[in-house]
Every structure is written in structure tokens, then in C-alpha cells.
C-alpha atoms as a PDB file:
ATOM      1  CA  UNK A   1     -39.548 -10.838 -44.664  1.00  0.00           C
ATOM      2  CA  UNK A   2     -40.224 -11.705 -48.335  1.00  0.00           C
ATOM      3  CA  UNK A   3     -43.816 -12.863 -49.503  1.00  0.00           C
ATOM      4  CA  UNK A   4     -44.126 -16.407 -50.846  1.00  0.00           C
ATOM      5  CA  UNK A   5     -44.157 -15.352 -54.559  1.00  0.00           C
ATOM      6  CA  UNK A   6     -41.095 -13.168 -54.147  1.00  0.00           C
ATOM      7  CA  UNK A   7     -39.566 -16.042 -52.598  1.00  0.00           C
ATOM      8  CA  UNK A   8     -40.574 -18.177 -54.939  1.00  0.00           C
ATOM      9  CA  UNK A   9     -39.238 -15.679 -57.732  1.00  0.00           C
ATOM     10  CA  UNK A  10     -36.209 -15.668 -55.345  1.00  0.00           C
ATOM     11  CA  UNK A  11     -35.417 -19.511 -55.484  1.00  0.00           C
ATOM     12  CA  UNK A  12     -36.017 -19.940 -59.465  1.00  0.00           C
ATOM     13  CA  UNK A  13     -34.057 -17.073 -60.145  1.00  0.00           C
ATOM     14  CA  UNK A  14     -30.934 -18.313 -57.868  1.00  0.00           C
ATOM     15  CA  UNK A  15     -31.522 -22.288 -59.631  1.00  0.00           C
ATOM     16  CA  UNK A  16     -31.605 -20.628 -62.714  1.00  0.00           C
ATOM     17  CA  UNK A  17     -28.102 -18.861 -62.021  1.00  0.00           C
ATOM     18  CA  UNK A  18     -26.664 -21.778 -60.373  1.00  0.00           C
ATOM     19  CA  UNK A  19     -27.579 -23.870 -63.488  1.00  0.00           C
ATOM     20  CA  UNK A  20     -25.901 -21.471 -65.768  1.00  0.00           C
ATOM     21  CA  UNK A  21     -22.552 -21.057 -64.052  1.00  0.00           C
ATOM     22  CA  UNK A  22     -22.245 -24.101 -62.860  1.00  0.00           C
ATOM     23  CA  UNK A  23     -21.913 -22.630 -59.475  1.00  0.00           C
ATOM     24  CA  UNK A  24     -23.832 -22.961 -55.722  1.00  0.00           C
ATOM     25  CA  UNK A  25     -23.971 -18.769 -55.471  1.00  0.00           C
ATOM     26  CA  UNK A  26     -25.058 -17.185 -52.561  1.00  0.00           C
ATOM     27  CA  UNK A  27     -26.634 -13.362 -52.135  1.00  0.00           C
ATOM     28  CA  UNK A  28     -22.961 -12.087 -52.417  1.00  0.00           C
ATOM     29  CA  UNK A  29     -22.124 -13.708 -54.808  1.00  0.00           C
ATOM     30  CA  UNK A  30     -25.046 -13.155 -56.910  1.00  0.00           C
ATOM     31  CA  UNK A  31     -23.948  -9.409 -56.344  1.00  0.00           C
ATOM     32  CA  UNK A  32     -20.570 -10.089 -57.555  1.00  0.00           C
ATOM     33  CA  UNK A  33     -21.691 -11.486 -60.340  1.00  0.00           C
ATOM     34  CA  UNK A  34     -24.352  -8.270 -61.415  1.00  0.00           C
ATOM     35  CA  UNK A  35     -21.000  -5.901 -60.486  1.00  0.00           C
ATOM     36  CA  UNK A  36     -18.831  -7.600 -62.698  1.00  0.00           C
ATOM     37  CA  UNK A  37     -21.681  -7.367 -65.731  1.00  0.00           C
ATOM     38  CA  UNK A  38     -22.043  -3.769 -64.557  1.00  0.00           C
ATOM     39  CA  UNK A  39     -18.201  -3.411 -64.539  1.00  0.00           C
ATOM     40  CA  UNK A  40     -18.020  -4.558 -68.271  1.00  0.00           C
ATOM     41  CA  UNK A  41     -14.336  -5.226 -67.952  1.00  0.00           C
ATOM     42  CA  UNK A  42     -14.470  -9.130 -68.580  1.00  0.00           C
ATOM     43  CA  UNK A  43     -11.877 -11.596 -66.603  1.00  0.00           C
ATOM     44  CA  UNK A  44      -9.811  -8.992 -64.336  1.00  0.00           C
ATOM     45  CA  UNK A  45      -7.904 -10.360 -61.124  1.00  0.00           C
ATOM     46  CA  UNK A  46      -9.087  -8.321 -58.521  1.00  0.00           C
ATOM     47  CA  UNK A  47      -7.945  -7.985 -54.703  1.00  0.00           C
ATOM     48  CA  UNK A  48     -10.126  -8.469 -51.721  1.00  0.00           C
ATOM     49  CA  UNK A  49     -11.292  -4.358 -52.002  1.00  0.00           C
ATOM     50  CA  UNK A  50     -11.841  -4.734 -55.603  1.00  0.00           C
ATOM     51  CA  UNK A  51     -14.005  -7.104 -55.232  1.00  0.00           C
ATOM     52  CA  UNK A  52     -15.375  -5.223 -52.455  1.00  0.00           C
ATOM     53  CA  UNK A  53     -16.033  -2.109 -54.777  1.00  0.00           C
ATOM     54  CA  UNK A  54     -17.558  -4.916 -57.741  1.00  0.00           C
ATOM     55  CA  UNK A  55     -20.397  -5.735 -55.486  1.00  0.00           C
ATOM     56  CA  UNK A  56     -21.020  -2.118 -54.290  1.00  0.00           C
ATOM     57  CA  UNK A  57     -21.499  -1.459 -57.476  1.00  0.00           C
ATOM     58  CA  UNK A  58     -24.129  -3.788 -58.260  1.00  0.00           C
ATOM     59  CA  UNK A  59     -25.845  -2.611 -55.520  1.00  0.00           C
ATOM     60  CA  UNK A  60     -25.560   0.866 -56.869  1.00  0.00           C
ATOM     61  CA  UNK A  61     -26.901  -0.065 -60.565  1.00  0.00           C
ATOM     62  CA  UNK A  62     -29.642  -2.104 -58.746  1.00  0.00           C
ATOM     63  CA  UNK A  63     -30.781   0.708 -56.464  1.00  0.00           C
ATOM     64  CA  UNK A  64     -30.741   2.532 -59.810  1.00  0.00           C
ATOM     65  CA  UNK A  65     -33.164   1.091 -61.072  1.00  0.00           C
ATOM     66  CA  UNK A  66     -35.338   2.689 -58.418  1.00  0.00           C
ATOM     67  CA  UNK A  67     -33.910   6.205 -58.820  1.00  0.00           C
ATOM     68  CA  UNK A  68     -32.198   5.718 -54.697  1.00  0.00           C
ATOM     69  CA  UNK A  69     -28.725   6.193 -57.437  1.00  0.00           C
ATOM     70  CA  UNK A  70     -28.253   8.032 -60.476  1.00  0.00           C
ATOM     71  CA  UNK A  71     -25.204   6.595 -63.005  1.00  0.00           C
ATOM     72  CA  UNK A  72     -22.767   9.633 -62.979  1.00  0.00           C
ATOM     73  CA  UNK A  73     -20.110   7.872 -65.668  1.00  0.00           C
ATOM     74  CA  UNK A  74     -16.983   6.203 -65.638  1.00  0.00           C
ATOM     75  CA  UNK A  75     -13.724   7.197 -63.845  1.00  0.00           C
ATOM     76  CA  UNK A  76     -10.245   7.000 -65.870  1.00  0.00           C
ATOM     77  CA  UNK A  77      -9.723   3.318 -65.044  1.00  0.00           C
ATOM     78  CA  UNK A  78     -13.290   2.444 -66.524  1.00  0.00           C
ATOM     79  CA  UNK A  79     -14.782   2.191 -62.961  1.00  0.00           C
ATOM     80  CA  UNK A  80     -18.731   3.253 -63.210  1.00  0.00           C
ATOM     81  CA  UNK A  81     -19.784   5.737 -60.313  1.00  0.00           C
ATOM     82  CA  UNK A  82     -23.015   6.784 -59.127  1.00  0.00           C
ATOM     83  CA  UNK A  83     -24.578   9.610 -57.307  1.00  0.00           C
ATOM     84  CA  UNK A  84     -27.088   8.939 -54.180  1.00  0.00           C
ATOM     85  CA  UNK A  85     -30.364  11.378 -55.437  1.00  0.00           C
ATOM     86  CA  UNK A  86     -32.853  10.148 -52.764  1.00  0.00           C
ATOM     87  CA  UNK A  87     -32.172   9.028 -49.231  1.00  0.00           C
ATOM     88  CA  UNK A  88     -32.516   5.636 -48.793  1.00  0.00           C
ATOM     89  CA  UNK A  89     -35.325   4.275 -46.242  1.00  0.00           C
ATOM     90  CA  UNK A  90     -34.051   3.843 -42.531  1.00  0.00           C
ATOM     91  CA  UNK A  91     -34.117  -0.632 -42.880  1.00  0.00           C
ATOM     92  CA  UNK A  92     -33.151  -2.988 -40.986  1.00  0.00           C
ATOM     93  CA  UNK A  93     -30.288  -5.347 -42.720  1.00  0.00           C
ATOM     94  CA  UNK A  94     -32.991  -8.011 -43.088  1.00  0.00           C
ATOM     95  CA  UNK A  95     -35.172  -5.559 -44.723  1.00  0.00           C
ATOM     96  CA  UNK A  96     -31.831  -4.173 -46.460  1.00  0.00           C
ATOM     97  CA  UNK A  97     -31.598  -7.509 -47.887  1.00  0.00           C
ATOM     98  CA  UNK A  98     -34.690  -8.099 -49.163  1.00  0.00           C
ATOM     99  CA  UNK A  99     -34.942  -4.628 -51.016  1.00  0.00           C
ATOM    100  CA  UNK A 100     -31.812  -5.642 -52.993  1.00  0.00           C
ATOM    101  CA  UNK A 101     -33.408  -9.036 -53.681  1.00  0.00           C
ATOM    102  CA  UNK A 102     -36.516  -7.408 -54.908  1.00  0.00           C
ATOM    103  CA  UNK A 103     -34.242  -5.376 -57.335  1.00  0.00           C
ATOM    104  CA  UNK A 104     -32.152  -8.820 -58.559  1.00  0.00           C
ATOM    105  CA  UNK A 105     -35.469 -10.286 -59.622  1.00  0.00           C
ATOM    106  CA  UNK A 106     -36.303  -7.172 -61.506  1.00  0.00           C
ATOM    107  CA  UNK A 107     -32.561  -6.657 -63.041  1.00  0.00           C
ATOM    108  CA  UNK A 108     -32.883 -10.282 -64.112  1.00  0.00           C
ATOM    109  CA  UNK A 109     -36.263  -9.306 -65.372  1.00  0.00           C
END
């Protein structure tokens, strides 16, 4: 469970989204939204395991940032892959959840 400052950090940070799209976004599609930045392709129209792969890669490029993924480079479409270089803890999805919230705040940072 997250501490009340990261919770805190949590709630300004999704107000602070939410104010700038113009949108009520949830965890998902706050990841959406960091895949599609990481993506760099603008406006695409994407199918239900496109969007799929858009949010696995935010969560790639925000594991990154903690060395759990290392950016390997872009496939012939312009699709960013990364390698796993550590093994990820053993968490629960709650905990899950709350690692990849910690590493929003920071990419937001």
C-alpha cells in the first residue's frame, strides 16, 4: 500500500493530467498515455493489441528508469523494444501497481 505522501504525489499528479487533457484518466490510461509519448508516433489508430503493446511499453520505459529494462532500439515499424536486465521482484499485483505508480511520479518528475 502507498504511503500518504506518495499518495498524495499520486492524486496531484493524476488532477494535474486530468486538467491538461481534459480527461477523467485512470491507471491505464495514464499508461496509455506515457506509451504513446514513448511511442513518438503522434495520432495513429490503433487496434485493441496495439494499444495493448502502447501501454506495455510504458511500463517498459518506466521500469527503465530503474534499470528492471534496458532500451534495445526501434524495430522497422518504429516500435521501441526493450531488454529485461534484472529480474523483477516476486509482487503481488497490488504491490505491482504501486511500483509502476512510484515510477509515473518520477517519469512525470
Amino acid at each position: 500500500m502507498m504511503n500518504d505522501g506518495m499518495k498524495l504525489k499520486w492524486n496531484n499528479l493524476v488532477e494535474k493530467l486530468n486538467n491538461c487533457f481534459d480527461e477523467d484518466l485512470d491507471f491505464q490510461g495514464i499508461l496509455f498515455l506515457i506509451g504513446i509519448q514513448e511511442l513518438g508516433k503522434g495520432h495513429l489508430k490503433l487496434n485493441k493489441n496495439q494499444k495493448l503493446d502502447v501501454i506495455h511499453i510504458a511500463v517498459c520505459a518506466l521500469l527503465s528508469q530503474w534499470d528492471y529494462y534496458e532500451f534495445e532500439g526501434h524495430d522497422e515499424e518504429g516500435w521501441p523494444h526493450w531488454k529485461s536486465t534484472e529480474k523483477l521482484p516476486d509482487l503481488s499485483p497490488k504491490d505491482q501497481d504501486k511500483l509502476i505508480k512510484e515510477a509515473v511520479i518520477e517519469y512525470f518528475s
